[in-house]
N, C-alpha and C. Protein backbone atom coordinates (compact mmCIF):
# COMPACT_ATOMS: atom_id res chain seq x y z
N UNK A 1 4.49 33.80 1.22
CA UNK A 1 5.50 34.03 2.24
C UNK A 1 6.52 32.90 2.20
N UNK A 2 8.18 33.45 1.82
CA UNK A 2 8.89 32.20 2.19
C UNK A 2 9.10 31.75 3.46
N UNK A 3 9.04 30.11 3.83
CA UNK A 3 9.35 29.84 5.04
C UNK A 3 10.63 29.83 5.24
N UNK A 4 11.01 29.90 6.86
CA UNK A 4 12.04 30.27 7.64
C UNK A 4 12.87 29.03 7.09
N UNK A 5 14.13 29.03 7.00
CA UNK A 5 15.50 28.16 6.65
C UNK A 5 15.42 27.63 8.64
N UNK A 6 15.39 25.87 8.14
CA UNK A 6 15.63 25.13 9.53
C UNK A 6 17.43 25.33 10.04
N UNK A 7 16.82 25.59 11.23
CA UNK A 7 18.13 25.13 12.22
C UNK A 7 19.01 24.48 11.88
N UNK A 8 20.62 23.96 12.22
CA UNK A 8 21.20 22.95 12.17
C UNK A 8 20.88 21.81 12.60
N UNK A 9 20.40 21.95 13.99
CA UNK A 9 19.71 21.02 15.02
C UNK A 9 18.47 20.72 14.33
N UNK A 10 17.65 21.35 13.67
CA UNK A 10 16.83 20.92 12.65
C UNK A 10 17.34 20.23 11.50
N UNK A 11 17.83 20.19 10.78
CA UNK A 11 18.26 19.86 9.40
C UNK A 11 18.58 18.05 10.40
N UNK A 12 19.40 18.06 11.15
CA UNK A 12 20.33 16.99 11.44
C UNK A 12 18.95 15.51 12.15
N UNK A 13 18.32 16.73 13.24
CA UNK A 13 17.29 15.25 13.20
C UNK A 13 15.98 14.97 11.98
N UNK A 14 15.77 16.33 11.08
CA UNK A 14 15.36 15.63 9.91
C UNK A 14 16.37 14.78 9.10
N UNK A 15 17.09 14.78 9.18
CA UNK A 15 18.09 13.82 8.37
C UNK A 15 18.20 12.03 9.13
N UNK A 16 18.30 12.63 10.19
CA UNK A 16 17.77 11.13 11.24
C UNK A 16 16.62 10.34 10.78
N UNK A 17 15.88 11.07 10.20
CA UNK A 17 14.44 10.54 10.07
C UNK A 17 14.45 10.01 8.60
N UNK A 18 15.46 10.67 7.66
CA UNK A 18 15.35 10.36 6.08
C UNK A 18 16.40 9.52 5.38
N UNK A 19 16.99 8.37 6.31
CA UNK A 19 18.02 7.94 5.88
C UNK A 19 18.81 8.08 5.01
N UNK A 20 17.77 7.72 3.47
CA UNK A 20 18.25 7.44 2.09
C UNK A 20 18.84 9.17 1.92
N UNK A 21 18.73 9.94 2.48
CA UNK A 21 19.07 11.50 1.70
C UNK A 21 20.44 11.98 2.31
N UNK A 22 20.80 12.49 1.70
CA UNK A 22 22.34 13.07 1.78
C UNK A 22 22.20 14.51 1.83
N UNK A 23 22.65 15.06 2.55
CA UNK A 23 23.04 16.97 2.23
C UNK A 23 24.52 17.07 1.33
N UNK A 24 23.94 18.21 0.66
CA UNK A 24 24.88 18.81 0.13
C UNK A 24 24.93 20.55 0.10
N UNK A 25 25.57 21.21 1.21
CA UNK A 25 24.99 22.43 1.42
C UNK A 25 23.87 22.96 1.44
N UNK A 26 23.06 23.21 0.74
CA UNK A 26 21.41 23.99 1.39
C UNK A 26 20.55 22.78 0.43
N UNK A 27 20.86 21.59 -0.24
CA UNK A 27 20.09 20.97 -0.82
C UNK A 27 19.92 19.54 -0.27
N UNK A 28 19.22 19.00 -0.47
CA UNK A 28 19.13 17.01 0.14
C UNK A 28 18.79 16.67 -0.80
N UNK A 29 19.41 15.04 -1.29
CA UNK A 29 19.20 14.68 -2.39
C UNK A 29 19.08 12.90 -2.45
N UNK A 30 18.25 12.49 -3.19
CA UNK A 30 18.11 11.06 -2.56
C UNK A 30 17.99 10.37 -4.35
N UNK A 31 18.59 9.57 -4.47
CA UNK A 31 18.88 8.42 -5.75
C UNK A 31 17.97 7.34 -5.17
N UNK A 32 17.38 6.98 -6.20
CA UNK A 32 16.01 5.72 -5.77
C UNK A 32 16.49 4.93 -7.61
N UNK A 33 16.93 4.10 -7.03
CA UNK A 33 16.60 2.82 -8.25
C UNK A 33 15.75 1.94 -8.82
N UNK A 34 15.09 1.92 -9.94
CA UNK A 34 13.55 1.79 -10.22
C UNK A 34 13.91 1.06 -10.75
N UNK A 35 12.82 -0.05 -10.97
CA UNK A 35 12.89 -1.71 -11.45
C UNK A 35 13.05 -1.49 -12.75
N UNK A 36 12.46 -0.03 -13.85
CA UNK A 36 12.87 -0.16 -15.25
C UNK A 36 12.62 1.09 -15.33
N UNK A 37 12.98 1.67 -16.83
CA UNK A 37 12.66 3.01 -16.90
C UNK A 37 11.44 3.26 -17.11
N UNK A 38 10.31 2.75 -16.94
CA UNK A 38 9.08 3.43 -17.01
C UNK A 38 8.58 3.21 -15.55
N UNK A 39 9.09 2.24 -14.62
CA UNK A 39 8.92 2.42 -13.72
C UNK A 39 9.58 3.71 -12.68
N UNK A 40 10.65 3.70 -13.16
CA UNK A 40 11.38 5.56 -12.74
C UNK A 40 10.40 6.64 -13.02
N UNK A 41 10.01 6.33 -14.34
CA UNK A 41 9.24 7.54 -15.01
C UNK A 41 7.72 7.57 -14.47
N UNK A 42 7.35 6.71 -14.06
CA UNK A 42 6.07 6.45 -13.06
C UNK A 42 6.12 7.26 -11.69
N UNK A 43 7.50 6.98 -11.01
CA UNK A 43 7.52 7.71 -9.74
C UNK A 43 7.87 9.08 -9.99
N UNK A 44 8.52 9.86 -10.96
CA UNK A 44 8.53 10.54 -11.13
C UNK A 44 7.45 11.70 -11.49
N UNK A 45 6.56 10.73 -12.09
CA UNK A 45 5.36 11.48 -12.06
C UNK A 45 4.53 11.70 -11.69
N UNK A 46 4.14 10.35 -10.22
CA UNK A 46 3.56 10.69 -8.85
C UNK A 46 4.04 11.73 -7.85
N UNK A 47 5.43 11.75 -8.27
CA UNK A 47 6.23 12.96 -7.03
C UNK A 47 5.93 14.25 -7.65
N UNK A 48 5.96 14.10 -9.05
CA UNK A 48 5.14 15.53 -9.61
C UNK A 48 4.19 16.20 -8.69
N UNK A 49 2.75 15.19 -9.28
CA UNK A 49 1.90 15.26 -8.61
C UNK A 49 1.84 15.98 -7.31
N UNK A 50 2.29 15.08 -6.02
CA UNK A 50 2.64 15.38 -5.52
C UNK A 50 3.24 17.07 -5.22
N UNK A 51 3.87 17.41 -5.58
CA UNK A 51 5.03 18.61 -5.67
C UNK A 51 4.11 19.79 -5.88
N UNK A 52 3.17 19.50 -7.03
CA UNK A 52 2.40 20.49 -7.59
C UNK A 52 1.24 20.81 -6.50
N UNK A 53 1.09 19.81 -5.90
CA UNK A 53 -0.01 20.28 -4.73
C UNK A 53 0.41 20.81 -3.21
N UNK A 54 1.67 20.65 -3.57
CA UNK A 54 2.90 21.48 -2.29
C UNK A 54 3.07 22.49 -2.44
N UNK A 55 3.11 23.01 -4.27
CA UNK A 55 3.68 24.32 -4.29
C UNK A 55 5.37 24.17 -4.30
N UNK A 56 5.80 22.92 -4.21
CA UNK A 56 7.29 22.97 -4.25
C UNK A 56 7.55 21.95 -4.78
N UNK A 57 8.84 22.49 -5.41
CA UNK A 57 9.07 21.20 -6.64
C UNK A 57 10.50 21.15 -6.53
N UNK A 58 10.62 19.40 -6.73
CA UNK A 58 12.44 19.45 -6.75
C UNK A 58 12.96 19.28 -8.12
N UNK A 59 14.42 19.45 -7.94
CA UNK A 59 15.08 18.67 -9.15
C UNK A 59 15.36 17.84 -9.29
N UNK A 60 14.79 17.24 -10.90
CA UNK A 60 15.01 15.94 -11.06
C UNK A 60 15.94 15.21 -12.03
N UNK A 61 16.62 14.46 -11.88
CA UNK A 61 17.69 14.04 -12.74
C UNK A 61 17.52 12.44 -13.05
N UNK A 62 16.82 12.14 -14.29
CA UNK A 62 16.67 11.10 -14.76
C UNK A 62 17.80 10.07 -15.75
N UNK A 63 18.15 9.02 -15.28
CA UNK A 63 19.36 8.35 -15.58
C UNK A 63 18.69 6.92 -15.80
N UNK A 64 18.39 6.65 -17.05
CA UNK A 64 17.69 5.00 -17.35
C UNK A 64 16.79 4.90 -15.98
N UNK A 65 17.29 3.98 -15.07
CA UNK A 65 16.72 3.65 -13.96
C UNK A 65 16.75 4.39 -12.59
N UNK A 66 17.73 5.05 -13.06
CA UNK A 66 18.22 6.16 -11.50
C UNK A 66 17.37 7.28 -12.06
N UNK A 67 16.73 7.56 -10.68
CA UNK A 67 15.99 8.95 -10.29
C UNK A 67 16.63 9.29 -9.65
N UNK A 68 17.52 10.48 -9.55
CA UNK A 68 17.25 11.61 -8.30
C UNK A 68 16.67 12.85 -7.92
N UNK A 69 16.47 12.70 -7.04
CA UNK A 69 15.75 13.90 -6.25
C UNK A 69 16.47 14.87 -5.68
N UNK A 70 16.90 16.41 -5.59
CA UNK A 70 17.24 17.22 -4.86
C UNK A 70 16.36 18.28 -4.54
N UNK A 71 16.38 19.09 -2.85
CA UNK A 71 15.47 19.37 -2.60
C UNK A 71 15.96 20.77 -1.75
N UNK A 72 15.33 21.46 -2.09
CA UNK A 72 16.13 23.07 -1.48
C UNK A 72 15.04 24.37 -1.62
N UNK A 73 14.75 24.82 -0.68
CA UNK A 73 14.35 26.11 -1.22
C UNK A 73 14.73 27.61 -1.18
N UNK A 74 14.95 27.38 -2.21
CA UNK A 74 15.67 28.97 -3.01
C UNK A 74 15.38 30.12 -2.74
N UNK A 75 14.09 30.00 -2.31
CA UNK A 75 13.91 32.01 -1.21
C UNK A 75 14.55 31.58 -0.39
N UNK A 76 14.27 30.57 0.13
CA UNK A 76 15.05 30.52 1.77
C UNK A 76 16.49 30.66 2.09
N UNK A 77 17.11 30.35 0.51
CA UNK A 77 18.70 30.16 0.45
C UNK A 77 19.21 29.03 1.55
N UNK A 78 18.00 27.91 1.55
CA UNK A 78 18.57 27.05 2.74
C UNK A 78 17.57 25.48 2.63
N UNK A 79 17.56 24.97 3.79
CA UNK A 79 16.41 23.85 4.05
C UNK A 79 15.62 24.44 4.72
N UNK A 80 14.31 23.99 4.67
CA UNK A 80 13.08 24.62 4.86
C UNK A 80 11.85 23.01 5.58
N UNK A 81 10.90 23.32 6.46
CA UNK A 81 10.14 22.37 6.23
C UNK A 81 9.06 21.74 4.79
N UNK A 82 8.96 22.61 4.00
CA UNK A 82 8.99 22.15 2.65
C UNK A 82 9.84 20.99 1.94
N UNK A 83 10.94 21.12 2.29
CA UNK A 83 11.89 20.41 1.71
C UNK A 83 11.59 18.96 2.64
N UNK A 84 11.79 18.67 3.58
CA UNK A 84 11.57 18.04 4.59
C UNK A 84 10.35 16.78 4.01
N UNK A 85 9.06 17.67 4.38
CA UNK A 85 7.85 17.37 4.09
C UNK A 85 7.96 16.47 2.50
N UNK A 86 8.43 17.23 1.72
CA UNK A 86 8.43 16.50 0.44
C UNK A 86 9.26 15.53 0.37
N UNK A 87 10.43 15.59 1.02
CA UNK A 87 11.21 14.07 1.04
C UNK A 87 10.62 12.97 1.83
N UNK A 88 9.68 13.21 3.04
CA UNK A 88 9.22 12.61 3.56
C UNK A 88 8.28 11.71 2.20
N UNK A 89 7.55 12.27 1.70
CA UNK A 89 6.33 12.03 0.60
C UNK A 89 6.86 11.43 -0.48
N UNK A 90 8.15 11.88 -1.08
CA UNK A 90 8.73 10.91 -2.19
C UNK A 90 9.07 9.70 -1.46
N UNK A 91 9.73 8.91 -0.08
CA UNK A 91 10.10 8.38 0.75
C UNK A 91 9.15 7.49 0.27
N UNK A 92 7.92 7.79 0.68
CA UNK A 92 5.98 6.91 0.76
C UNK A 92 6.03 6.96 -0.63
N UNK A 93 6.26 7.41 -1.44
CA UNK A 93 5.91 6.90 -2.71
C UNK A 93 6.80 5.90 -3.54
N UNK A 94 8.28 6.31 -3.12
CA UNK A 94 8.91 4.99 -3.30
C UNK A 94 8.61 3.55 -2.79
N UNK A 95 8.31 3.52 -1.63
CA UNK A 95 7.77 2.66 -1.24
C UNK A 95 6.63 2.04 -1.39
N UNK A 96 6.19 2.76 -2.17
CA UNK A 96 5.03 2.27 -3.08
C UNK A 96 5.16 1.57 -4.45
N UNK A 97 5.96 1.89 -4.52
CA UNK A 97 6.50 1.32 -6.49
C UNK A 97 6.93 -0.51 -6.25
């Protein structure tokens, strides 16, 4: 079952809560700068992890040291608490590196 696309009033105080992320129409997207490229490629593959046990996976755009993350779900044609949830979790895992 796809979940319901959040509110505006939703989207805006999850965004309160996720500093580092930016909207860009139905997607959020967050750039994390990693001490080297295997350290990028490390978080990248914990957020895998991660993702795969969500059932939802973002896109990822790998640049030497720049990761980004964008996050949307596509049944929903919108933001979703999926999306949310998983930025929350890449958030904790950056902060882990």
């Amino acid at each position: 079952m796809t979940p319901a696309p959040l509110s505006e009033a939703e989207i805006s105080k999850a965004l309160s809560e996720l500093p580092d992320w930016t909207r860009t129409g139905h997607s959020i997207s967050r750039t994390v700068e990693a001490a080297s490229f295997l350290a990028g490629i490390e978080l990248v593959r914990r957020v895998a992890v991660a993702a795969e046990a969500a059932n939802h996976h973002p896109d990822i755009d790998i640049r030497w040291r720049r990761v980004t993350f964008t996050l949307s779900t596509h049944d929903a044609n919108g933001l979703t608490a999926l999306d949310v949830a998983l930025a929350h979790e890449i958030d904790r895992l950056d902060a882990q590196s």
